[in-house]
C-alpha atoms as a PDB file:
ATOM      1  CA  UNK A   1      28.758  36.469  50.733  1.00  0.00           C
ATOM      2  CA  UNK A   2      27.770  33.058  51.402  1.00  0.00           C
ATOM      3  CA  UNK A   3      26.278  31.797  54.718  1.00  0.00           C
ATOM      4  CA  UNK A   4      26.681  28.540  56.613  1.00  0.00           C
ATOM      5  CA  UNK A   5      24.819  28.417  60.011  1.00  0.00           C
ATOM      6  CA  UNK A   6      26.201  26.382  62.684  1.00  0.00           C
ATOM      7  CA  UNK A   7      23.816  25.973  65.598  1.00  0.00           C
ATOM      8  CA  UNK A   8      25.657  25.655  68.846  1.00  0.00           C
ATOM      9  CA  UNK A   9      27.470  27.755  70.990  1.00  0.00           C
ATOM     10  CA  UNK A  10      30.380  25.755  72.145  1.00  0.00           C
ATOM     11  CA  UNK A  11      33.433  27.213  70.602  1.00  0.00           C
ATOM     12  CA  UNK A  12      35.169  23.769  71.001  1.00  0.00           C
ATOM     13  CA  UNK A  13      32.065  21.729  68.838  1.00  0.00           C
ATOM     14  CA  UNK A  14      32.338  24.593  66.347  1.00  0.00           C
ATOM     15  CA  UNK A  15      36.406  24.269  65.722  1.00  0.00           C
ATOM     16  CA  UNK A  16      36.427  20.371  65.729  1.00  0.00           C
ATOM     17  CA  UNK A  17      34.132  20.730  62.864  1.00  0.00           C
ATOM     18  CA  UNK A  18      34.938  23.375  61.353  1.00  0.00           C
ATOM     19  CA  UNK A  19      37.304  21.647  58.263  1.00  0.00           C
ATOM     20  CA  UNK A  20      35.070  19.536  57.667  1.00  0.00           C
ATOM     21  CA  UNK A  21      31.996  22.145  57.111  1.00  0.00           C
ATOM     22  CA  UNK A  22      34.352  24.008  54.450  1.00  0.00           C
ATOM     23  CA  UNK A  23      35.198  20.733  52.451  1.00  0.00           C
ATOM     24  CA  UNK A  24      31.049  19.615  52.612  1.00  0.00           C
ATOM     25  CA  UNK A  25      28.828  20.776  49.648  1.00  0.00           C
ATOM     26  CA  UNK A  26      25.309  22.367  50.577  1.00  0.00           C
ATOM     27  CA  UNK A  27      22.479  23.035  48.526  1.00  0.00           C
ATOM     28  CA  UNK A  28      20.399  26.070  48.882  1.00  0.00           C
ATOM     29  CA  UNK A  29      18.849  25.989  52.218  1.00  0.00           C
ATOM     30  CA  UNK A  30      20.123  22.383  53.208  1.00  0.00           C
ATOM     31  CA  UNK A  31      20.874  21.416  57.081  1.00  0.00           C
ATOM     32  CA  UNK A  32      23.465  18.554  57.693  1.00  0.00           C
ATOM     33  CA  UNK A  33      24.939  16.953  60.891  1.00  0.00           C
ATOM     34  CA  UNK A  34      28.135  17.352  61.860  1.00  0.00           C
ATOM     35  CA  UNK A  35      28.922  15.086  65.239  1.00  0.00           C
ATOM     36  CA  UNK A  36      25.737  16.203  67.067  1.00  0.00           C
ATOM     37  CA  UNK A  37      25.945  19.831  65.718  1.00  0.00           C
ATOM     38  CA  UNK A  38      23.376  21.097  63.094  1.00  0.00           C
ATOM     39  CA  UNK A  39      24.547  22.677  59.925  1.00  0.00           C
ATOM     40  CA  UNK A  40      22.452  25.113  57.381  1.00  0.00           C
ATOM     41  CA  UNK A  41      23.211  26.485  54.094  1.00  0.00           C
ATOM     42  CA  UNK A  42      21.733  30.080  54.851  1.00  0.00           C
ATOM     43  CA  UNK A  43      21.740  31.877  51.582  1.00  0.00           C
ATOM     44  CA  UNK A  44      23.381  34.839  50.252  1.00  0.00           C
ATOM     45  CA  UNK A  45      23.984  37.561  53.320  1.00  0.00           C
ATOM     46  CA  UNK A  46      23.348  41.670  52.076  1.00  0.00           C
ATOM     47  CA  UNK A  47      26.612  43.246  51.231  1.00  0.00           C
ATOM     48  CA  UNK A  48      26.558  45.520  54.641  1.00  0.00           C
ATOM     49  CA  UNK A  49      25.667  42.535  56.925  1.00  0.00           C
ATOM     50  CA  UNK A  50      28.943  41.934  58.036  1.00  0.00           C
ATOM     51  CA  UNK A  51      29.172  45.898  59.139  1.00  0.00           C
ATOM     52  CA  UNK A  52      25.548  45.575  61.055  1.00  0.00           C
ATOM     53  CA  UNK A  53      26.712  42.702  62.840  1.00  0.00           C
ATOM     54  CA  UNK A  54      30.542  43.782  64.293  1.00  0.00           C
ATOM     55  CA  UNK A  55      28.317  47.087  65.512  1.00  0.00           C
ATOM     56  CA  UNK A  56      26.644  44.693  67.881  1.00  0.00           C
ATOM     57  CA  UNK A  57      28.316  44.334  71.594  1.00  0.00           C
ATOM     58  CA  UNK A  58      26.971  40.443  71.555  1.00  0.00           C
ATOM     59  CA  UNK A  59      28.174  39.436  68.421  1.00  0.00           C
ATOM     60  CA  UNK A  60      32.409  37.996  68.208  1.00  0.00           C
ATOM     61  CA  UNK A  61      33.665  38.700  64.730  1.00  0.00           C
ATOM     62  CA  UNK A  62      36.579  36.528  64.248  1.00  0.00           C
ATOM     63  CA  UNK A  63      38.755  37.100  60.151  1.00  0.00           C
ATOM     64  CA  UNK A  64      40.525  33.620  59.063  1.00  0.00           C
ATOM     65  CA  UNK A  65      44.168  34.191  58.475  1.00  0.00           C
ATOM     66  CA  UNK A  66      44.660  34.719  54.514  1.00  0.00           C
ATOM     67  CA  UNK A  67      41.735  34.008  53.530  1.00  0.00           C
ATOM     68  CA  UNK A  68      38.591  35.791  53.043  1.00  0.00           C
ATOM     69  CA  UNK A  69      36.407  33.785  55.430  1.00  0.00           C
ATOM     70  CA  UNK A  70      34.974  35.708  58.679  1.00  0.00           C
ATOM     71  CA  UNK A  71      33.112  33.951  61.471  1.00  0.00           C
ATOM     72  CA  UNK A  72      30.811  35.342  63.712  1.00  0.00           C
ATOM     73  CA  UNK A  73      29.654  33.856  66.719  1.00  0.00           C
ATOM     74  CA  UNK A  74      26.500  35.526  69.051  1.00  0.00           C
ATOM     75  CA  UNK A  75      23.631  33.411  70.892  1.00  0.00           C
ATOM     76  CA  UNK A  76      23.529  30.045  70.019  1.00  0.00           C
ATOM     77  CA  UNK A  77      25.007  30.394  66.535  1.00  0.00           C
ATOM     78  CA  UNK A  78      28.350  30.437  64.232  1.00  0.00           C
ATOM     79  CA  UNK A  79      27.916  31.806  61.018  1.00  0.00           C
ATOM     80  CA  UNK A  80      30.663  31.063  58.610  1.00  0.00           C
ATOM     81  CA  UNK A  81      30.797  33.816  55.927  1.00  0.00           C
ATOM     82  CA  UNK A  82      32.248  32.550  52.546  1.00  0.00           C
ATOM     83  CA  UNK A  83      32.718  34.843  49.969  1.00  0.00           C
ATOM     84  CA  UNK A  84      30.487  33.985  46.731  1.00  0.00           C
ATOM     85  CA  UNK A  85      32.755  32.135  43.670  1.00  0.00           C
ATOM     86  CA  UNK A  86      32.231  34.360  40.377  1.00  0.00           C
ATOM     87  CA  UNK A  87      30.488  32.549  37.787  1.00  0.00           C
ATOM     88  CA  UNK A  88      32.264  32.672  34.535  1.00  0.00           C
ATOM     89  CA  UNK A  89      29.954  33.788  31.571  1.00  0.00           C
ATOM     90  CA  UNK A  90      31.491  32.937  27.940  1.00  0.00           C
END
């Protein structure tokens, strides 16, 4: 899975920009600035991240409604998990 870091901890910042973080193209490791709020491209997350993190007490694990996107949310942090597009090899 994909990662996008989003560096704040207000729950309100996160959902105002939350659209427009999905439609937004990152490179591999690039930040961007969303109204105030910093924005990273984190990389490629280890297949049993997702199960590490929902183990944690701290951390809010939140599935988007038909679709395969999770959010979690602990500290200062969102971390939108994507799933990775399969390349297509002719």
């Amino acid at each position: 899975m994909k990662c996008i870091s989003v560096y704040t901890n207000n729950f309100e910042s996160f959902s105002d920009i939350y659209e427009e973080i999905l439609e937004a193209s990152f490179e591999d490791n690039e930040e961007k600035e969303f109204q105030g709020v910093v924005v990273s491209e984190a990389g490629t997350v280890p297949d049993n991240y997702l199960e590490r993190m929902r183990a944690k007490p701290e951390v809010v694990v939140m599935k988007i409604k038909d679709t395969e996107i999770t959010i979690l949310q602990h500290g200062d942090v969102f971390e939108i998990l994507l799933p990775e597009k399969e390349s297509v090899v002719n």
